[in-house]
Protein backbone atom coordinates (compact mmCIF):
# COMPACT_ATOMS: atom_id res chain seq x y z
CA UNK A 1 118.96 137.32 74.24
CA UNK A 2 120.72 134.72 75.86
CA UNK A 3 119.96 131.91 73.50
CA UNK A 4 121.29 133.63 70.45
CA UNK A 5 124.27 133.10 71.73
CA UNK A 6 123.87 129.52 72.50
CA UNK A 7 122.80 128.17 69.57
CA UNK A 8 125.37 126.72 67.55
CA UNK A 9 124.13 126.44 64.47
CA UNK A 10 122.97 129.75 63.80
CA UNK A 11 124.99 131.38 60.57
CA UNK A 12 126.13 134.35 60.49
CA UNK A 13 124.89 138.08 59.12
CA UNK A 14 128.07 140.16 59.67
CA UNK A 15 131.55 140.09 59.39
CA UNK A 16 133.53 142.05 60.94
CA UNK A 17 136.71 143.71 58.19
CA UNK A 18 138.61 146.29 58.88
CA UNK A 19 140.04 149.29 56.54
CA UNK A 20 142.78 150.80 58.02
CA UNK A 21 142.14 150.82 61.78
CA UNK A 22 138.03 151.14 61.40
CA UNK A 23 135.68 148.34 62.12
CA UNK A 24 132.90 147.69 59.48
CA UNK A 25 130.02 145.38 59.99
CA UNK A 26 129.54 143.73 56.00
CA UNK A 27 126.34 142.30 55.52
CA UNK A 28 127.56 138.58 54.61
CA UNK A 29 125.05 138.59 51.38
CA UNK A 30 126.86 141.46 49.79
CA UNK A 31 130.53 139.99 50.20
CA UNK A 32 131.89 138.44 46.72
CA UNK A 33 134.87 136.43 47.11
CA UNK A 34 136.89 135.85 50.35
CA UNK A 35 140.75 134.86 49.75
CA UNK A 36 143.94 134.76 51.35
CA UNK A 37 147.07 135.99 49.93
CA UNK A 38 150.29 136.62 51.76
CA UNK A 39 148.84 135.00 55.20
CA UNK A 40 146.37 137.83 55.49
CA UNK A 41 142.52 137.05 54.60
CA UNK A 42 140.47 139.72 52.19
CA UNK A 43 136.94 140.46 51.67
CA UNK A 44 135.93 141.69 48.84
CA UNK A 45 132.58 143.99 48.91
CA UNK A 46 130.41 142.78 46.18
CA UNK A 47 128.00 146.11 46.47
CA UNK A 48 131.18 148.75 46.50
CA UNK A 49 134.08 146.74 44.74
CA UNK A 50 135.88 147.32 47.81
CA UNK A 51 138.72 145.20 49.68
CA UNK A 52 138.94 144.74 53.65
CA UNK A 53 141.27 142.15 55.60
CA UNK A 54 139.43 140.12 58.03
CA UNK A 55 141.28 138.38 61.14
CA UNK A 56 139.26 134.84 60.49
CA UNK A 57 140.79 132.22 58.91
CA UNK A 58 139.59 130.81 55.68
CA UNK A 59 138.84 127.77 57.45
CA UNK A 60 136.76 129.23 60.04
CA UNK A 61 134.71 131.07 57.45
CA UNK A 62 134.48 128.46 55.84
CA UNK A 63 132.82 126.86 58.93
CA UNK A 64 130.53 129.56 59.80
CA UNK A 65 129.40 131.20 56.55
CA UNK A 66 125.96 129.40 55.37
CA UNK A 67 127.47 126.42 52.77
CA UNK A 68 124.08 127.66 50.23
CA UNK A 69 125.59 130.73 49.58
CA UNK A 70 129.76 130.20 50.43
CA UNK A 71 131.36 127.91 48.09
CA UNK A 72 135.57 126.98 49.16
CA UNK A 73 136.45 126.89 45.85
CA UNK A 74 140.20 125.75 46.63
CA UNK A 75 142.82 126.65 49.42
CA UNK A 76 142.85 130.52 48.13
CA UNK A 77 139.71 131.22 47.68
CA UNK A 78 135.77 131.11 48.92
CA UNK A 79 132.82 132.44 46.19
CA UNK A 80 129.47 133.73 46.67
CA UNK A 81 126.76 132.15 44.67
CA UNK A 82 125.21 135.74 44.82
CA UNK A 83 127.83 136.92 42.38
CA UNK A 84 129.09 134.03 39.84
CA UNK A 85 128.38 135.34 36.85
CA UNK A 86 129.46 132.16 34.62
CA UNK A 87 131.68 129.23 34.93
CA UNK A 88 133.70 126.97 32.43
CA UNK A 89 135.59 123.69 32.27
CA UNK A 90 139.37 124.10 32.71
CA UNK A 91 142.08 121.68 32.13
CA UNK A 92 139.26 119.18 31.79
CA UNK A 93 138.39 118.35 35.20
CA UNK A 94 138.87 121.88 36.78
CA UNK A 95 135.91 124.84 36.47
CA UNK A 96 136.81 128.68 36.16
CA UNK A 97 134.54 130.59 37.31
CA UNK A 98 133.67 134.63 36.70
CA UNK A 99 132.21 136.87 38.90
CA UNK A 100 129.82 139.92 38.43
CA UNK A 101 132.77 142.33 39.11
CA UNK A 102 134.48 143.20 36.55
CA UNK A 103 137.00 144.41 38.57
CA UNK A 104 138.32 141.51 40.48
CA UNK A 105 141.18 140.04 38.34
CA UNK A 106 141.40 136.55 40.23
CA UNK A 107 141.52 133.79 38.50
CA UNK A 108 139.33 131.50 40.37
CA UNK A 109 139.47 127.78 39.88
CA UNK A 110 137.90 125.14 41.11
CA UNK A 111 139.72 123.01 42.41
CA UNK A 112 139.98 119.10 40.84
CA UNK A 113 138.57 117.40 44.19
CA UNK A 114 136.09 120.09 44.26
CA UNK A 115 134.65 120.67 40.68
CA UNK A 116 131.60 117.80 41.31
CA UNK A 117 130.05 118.90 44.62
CA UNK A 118 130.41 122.73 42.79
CA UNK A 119 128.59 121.57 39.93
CA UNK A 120 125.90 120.08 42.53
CA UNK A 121 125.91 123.23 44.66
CA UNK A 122 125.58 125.69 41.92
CA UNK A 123 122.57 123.55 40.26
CA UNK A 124 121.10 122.96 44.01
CA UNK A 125 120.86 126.45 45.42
């Protein structure tokens, strides 16, 4: 047991949200989209359509969430390759993506800097 622990470069399987004062474990492959908005940091529930604030940081998801599925699309927002539906140019150098929900009304770009290793990640996965 000990050595699950210890190894560093293990990703994880849960997350730990909360709704309301309750604790949920969320299976990391059925999250959607991860963003931050007003300081606080959401999880979306790509199975349920559901929301749930997380305590992490985007940065520290960004650091433990497995970079073949997680994409940091920009400073707001981190996609799941499990749920981009399509993606388009925008303003030229940017991409938009859409997501299987058709109840998330984000508009998620891709950041400038970030639109070539996207295109690579999304053809590489």
């Amino acid at each position: 047991m000990k050595e699950i622990f210890e190894n560093p470069i293990r990703m994880k399987k849960r997350l730990i949200v909360k709704k309301g004062i309750e604790n949920i474990a969320l299976k990391v492959e059925d999250i959607a989209l991860i963003y931050t908005e007003n300081k606080l940091v959401f999880v979306i529930d790509g199975q349920s359509g559901k929301k749930y604030i997380t305590d992490k940081k985007l940065v520290e998801l960004g650091e433990e969430l497995d970079a073949g599925i997680f994409f940091r699309a920009n400073r707001k927002y981190i996609i799941s390759i499990n749920f981009i539906k399509a993606f388009k140019p925008f303003e030229k150098v940017k991409i938009q993506v859409y997501l299987t929900l058709p109840e998330i009304e984000h508009q998620i770009i891709v950041s400038q800097e970030s639109a070539k290793f996207f295109r690579k990640w999304i053809d590489e996965v």
